[in-house]
PDB file of N, CA and C in Angstrom:
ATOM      1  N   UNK A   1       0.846  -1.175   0.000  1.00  0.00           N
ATOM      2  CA  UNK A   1       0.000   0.000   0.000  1.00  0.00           C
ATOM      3  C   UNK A   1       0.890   1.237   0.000  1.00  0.00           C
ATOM      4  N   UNK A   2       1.007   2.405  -0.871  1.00  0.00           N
ATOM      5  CA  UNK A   2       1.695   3.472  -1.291  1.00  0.00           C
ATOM      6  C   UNK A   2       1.578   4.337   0.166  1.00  0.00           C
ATOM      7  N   UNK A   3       2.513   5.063   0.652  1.00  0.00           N
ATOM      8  CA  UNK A   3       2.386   5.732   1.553  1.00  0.00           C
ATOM      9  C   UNK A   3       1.353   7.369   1.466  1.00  0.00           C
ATOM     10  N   UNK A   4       0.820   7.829   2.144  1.00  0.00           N
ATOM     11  CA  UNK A   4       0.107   8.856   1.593  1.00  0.00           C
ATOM     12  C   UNK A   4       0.988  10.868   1.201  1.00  0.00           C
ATOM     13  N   UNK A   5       0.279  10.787   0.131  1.00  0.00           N
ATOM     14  CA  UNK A   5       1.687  12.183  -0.022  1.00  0.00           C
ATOM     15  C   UNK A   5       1.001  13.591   0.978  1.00  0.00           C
ATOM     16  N   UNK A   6       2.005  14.351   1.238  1.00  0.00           N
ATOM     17  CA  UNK A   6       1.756  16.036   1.507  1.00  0.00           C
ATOM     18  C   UNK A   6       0.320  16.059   1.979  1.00  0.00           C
ATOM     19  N   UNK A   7       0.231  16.301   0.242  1.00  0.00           N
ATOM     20  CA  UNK A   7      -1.269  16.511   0.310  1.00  0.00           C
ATOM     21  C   UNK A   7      -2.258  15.943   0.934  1.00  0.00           C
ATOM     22  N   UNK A   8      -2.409  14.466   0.660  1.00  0.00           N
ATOM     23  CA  UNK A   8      -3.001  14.217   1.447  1.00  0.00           C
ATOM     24  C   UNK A   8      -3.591  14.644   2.694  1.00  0.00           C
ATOM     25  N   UNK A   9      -2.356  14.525   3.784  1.00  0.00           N
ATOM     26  CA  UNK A   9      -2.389  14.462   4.909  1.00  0.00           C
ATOM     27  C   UNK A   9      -2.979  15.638   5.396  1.00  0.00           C
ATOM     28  N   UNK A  10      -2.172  17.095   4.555  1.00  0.00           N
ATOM     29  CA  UNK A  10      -2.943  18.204   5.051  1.00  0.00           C
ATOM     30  C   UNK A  10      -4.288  18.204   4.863  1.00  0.00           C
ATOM     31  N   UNK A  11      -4.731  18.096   3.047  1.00  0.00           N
ATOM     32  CA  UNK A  11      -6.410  17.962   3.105  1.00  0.00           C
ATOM     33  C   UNK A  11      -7.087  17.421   4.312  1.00  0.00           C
ATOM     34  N   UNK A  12      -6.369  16.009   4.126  1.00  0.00           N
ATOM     35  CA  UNK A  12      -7.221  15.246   5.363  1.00  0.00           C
ATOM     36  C   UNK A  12      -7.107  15.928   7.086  1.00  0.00           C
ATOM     37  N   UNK A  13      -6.332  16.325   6.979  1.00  0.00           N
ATOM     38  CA  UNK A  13      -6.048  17.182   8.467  1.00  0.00           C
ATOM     39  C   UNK A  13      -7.032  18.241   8.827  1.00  0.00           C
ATOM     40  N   UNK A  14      -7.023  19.065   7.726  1.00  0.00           N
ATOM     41  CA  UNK A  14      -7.845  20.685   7.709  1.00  0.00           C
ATOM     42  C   UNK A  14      -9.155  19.581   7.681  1.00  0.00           C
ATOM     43  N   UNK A  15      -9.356  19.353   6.884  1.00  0.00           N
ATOM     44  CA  UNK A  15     -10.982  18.422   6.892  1.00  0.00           C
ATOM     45  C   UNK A  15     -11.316  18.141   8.455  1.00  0.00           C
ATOM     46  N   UNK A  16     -10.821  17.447   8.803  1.00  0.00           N
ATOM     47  CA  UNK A  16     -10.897  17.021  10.387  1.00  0.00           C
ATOM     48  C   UNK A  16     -11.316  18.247  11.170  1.00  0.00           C
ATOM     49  N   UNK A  17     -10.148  19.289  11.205  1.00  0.00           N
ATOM     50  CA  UNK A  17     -10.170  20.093  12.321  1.00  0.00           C
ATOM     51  C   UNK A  17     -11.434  21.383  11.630  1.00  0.00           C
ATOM     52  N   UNK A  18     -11.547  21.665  10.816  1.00  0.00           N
ATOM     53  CA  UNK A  18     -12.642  22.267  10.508  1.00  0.00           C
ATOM     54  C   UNK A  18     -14.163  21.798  10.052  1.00  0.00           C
ATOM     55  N   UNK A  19     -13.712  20.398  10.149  1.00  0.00           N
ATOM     56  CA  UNK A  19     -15.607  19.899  10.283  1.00  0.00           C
ATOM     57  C   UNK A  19     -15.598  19.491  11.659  1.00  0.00           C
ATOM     58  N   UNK A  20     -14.794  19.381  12.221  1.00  0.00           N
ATOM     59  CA  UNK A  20     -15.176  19.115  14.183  1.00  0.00           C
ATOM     60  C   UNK A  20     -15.572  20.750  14.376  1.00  0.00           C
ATOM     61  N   UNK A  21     -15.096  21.321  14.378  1.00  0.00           N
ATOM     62  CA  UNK A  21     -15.305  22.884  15.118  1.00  0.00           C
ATOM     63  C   UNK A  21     -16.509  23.326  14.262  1.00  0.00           C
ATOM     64  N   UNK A  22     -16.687  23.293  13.017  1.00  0.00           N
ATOM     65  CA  UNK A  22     -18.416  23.628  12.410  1.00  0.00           C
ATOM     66  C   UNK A  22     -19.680  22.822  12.625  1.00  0.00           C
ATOM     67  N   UNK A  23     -19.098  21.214  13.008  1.00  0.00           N
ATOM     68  CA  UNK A  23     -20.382  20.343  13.645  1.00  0.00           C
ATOM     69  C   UNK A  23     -20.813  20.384  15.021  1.00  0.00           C
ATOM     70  N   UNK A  24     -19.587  21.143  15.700  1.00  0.00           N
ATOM     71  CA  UNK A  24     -19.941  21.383  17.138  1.00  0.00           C
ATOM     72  C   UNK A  24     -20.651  22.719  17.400  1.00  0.00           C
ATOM     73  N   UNK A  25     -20.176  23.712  16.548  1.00  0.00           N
ATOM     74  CA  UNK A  25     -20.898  25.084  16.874  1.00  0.00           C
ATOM     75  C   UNK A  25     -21.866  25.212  15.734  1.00  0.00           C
ATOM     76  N   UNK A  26     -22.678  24.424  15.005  1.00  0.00           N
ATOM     77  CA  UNK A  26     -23.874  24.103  14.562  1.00  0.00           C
ATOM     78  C   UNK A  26     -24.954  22.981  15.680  1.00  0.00           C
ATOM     79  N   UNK A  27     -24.004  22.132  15.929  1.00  0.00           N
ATOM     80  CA  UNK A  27     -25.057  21.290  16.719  1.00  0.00           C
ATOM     81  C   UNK A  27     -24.878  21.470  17.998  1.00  0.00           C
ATOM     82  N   UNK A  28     -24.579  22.136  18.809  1.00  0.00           N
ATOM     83  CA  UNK A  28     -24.006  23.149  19.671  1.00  0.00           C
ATOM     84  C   UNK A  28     -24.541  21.858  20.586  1.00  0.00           C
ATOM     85  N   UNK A  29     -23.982  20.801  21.232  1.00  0.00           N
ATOM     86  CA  UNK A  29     -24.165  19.811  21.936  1.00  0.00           C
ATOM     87  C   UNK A  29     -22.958  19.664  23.012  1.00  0.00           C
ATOM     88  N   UNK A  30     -23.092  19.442  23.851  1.00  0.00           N
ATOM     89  CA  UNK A  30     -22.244  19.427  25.049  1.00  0.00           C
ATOM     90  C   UNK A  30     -22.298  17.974  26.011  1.00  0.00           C
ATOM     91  N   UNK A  31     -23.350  16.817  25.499  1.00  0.00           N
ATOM     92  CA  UNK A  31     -22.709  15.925  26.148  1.00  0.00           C
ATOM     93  C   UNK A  31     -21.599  14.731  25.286  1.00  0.00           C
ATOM     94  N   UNK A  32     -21.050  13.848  26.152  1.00  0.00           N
ATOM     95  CA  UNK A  32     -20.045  13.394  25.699  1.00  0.00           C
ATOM     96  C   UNK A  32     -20.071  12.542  24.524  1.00  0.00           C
ATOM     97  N   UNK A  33     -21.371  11.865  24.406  1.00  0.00           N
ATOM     98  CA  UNK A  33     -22.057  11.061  23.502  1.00  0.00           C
ATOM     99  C   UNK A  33     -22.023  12.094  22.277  1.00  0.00           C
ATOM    100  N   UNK A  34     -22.532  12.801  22.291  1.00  0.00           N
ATOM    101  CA  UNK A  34     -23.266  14.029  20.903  1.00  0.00           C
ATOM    102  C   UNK A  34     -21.185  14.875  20.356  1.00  0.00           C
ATOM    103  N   UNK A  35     -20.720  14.694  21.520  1.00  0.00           N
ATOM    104  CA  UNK A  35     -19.215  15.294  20.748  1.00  0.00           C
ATOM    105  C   UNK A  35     -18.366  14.151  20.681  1.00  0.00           C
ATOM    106  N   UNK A  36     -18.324  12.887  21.194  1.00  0.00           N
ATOM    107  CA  UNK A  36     -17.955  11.757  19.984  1.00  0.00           C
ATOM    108  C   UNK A  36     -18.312  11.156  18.810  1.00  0.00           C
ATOM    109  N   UNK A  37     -19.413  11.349  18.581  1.00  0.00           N
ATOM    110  CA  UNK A  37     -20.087  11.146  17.480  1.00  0.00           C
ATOM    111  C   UNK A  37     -20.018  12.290  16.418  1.00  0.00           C
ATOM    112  N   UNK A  38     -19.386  13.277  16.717  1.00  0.00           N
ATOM    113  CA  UNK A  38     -19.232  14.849  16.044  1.00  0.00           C
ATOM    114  C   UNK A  38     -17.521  14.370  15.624  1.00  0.00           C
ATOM    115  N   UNK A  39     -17.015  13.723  16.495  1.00  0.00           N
ATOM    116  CA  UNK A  39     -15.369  13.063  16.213  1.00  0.00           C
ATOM    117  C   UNK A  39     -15.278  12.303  15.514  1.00  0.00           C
ATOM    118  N   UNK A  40     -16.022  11.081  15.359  1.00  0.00           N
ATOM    119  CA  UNK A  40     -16.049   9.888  14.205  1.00  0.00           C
ATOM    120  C   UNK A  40     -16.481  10.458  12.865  1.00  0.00           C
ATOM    121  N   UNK A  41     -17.333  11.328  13.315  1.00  0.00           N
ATOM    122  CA  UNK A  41     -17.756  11.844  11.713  1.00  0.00           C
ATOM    123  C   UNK A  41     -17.010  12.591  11.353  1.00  0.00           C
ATOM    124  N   UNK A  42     -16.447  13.438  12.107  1.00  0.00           N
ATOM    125  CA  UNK A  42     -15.333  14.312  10.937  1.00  0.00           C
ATOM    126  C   UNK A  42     -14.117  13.325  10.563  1.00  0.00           C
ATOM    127  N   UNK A  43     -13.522  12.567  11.754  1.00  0.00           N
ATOM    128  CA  UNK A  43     -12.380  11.784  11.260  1.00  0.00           C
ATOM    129  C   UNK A  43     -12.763  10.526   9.700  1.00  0.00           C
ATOM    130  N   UNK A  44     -14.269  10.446   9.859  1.00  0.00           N
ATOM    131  CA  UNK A  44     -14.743   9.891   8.709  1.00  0.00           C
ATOM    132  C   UNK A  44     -14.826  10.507   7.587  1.00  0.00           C
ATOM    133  N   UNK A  45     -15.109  11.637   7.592  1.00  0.00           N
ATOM    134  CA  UNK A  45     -15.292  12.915   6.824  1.00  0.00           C
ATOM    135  C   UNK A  45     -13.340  12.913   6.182  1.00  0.00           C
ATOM    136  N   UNK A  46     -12.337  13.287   7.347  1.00  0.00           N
ATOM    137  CA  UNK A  46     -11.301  13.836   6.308  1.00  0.00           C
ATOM    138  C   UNK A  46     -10.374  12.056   5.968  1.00  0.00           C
ATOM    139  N   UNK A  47     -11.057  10.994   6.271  1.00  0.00           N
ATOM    140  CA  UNK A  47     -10.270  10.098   5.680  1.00  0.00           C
ATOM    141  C   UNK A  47     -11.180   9.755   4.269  1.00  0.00           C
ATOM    142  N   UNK A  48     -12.261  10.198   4.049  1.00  0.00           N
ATOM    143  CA  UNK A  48     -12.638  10.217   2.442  1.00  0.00           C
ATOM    144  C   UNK A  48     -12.359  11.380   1.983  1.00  0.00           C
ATOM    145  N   UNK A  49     -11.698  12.742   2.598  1.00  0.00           N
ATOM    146  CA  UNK A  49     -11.091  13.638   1.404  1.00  0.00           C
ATOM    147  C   UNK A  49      -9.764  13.023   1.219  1.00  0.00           C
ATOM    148  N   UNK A  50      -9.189  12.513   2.506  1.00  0.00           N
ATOM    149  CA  UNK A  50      -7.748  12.596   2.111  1.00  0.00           C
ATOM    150  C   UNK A  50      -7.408  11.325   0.960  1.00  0.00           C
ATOM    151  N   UNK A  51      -8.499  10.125   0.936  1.00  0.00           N
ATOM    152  CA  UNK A  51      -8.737   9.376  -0.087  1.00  0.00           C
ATOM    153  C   UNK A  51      -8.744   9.589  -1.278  1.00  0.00           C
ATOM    154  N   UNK A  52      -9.724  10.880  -1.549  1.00  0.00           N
ATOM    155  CA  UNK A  52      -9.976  11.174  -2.830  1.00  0.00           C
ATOM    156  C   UNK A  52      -9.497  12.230  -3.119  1.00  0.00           C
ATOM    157  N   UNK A  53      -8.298  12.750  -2.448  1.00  0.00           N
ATOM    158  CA  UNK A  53      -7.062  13.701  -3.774  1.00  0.00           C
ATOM    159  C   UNK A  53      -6.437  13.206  -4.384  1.00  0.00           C
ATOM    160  N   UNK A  54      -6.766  13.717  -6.123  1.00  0.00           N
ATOM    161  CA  UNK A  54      -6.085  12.974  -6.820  1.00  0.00           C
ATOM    162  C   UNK A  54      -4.020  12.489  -6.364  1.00  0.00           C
ATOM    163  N   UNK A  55      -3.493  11.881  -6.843  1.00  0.00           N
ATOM    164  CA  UNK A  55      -2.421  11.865  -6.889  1.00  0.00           C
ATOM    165  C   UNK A  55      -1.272  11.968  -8.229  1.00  0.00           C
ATOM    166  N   UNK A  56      -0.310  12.903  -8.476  1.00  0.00           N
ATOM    167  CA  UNK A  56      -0.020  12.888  -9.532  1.00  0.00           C
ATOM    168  C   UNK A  56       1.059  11.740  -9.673  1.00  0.00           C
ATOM    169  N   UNK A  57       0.958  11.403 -10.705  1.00  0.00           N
ATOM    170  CA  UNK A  57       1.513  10.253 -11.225  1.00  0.00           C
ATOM    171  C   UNK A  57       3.118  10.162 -12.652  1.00  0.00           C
ATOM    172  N   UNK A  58       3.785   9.752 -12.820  1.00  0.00           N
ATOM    173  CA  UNK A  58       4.544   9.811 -13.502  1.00  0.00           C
ATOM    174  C   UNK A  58       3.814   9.538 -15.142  1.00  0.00           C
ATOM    175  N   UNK A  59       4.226  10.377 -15.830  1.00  0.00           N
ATOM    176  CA  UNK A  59       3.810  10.230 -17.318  1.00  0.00           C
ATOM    177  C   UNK A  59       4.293   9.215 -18.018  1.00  0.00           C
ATOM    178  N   UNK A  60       3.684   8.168 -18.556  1.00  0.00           N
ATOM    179  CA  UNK A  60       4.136   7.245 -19.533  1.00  0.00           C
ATOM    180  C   UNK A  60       4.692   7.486 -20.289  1.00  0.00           C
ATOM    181  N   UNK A  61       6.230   6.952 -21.309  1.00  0.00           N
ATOM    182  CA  UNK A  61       6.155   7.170 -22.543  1.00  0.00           C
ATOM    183  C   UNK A  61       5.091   6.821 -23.891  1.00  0.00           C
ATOM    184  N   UNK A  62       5.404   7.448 -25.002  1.00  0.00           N
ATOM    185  CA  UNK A  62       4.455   7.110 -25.492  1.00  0.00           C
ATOM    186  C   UNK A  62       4.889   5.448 -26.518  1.00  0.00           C
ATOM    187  N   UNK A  63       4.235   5.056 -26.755  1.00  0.00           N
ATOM    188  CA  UNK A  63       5.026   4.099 -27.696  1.00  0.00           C
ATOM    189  C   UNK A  63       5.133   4.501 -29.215  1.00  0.00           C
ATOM    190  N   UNK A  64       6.645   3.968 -29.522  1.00  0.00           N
ATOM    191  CA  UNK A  64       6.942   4.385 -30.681  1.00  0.00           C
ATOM    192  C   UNK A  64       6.011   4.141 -31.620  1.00  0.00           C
ATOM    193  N   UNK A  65       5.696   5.028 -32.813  1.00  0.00           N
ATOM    194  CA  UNK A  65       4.778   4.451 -33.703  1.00  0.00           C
ATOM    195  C   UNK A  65       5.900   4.661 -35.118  1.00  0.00           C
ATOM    196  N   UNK A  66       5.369   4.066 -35.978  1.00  0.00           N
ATOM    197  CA  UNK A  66       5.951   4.256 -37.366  1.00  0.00           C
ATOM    198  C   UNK A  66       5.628   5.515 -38.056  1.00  0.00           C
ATOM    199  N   UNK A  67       5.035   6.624 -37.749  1.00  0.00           N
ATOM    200  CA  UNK A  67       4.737   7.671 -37.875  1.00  0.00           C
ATOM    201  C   UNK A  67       6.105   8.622 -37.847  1.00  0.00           C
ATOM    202  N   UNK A  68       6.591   8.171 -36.185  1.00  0.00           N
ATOM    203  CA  UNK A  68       7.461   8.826 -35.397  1.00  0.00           C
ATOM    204  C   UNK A  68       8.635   8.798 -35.984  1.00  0.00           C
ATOM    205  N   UNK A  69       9.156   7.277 -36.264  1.00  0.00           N
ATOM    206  CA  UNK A  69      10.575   7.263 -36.530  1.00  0.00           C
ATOM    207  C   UNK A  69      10.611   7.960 -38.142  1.00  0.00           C
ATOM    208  N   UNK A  70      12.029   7.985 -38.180  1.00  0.00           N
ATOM    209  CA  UNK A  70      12.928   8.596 -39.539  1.00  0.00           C
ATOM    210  C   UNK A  70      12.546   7.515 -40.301  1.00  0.00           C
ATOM    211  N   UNK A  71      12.721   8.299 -42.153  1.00  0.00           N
ATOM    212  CA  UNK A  71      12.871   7.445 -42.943  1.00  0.00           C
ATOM    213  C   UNK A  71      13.658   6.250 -43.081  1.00  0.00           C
ATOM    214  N   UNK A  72      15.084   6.858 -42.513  1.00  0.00           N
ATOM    215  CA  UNK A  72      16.397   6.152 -42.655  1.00  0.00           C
ATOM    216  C   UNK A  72      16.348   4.884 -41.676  1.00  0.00           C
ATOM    217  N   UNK A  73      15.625   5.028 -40.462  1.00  0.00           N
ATOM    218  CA  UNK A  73      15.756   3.857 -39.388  1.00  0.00           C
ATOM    219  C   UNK A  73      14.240   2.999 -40.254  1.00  0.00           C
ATOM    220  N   UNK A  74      13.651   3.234 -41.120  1.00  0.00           N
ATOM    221  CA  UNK A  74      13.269   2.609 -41.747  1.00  0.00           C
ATOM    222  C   UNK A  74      13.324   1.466 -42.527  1.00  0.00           C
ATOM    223  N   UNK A  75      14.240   1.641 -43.089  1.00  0.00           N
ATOM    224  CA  UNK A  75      15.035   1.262 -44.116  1.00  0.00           C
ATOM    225  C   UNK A  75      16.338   0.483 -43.670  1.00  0.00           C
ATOM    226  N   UNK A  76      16.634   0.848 -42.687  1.00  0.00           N
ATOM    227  CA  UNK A  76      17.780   0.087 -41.897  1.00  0.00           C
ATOM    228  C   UNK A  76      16.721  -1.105 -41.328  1.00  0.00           C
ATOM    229  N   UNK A  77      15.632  -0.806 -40.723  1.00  0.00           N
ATOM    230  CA  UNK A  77      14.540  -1.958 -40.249  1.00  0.00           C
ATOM    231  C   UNK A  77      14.418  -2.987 -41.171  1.00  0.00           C
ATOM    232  N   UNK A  78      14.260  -2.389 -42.575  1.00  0.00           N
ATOM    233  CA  UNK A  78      13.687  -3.444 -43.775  1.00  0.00           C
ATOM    234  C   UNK A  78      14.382  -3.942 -44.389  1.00  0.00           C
ATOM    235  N   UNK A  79      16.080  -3.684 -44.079  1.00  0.00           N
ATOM    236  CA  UNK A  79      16.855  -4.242 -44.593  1.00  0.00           C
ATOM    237  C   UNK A  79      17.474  -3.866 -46.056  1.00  0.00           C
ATOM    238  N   UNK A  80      16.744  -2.499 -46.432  1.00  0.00           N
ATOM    239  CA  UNK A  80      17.378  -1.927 -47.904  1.00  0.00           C
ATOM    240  C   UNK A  80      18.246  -1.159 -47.969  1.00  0.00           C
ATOM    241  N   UNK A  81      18.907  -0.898 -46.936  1.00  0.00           N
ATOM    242  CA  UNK A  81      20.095  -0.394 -47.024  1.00  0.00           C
ATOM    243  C   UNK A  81      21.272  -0.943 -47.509  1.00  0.00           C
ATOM    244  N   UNK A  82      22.012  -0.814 -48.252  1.00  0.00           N
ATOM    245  CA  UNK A  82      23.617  -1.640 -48.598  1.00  0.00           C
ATOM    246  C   UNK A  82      24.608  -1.230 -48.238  1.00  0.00           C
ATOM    247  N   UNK A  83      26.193  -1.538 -48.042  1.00  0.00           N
ATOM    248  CA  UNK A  83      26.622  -1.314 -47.212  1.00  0.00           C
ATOM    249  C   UNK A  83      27.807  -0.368 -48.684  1.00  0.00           C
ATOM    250  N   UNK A  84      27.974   0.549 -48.585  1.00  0.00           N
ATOM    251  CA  UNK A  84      29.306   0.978 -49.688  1.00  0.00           C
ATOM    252  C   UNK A  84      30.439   0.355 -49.738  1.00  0.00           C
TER     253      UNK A  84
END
């Protein structure tokens, strides 16, 4: 399993600490039950953002096409070249 990058962690971090502090002073609840359940959900909350930032990835080459190459490595391919 790939370790998680930067990003991640911060998204998922800020997610956390700013949906705990907006679910508590919206649902303005004070017993212990109503602000653990305000904890699971945000920690639920920033482990599906920090899931779903993309990640950038290394670019493939492309594969050679016969388009691409030279005439000359052509021709060296097909064997019509002669030697002087």
């Amino acid at each position: 399993m790939p370790r998680p990058t930067a990003a991640q962690l911060a998204y998922g971090s800020c997610t956390v600490i700013l949906s705990t502090l907006a679910m508590l002073l919206l649902s303005q609840t004070s017993s212990p039950a109503g602000i653990a359940l305000v904890a699971v959900a945000a920690l639920a909350l920033g482990l599906l953002v920090a899931l779903t930032v993309p990640v950038r990835r290394a670019p493939r080459p492309a594969p050679a096409s016969a388009a691409a190459r030279p005439a000359a490595q052509e021709r060296v391919a097909a064997g019509s070249v002669t030697d002087n």
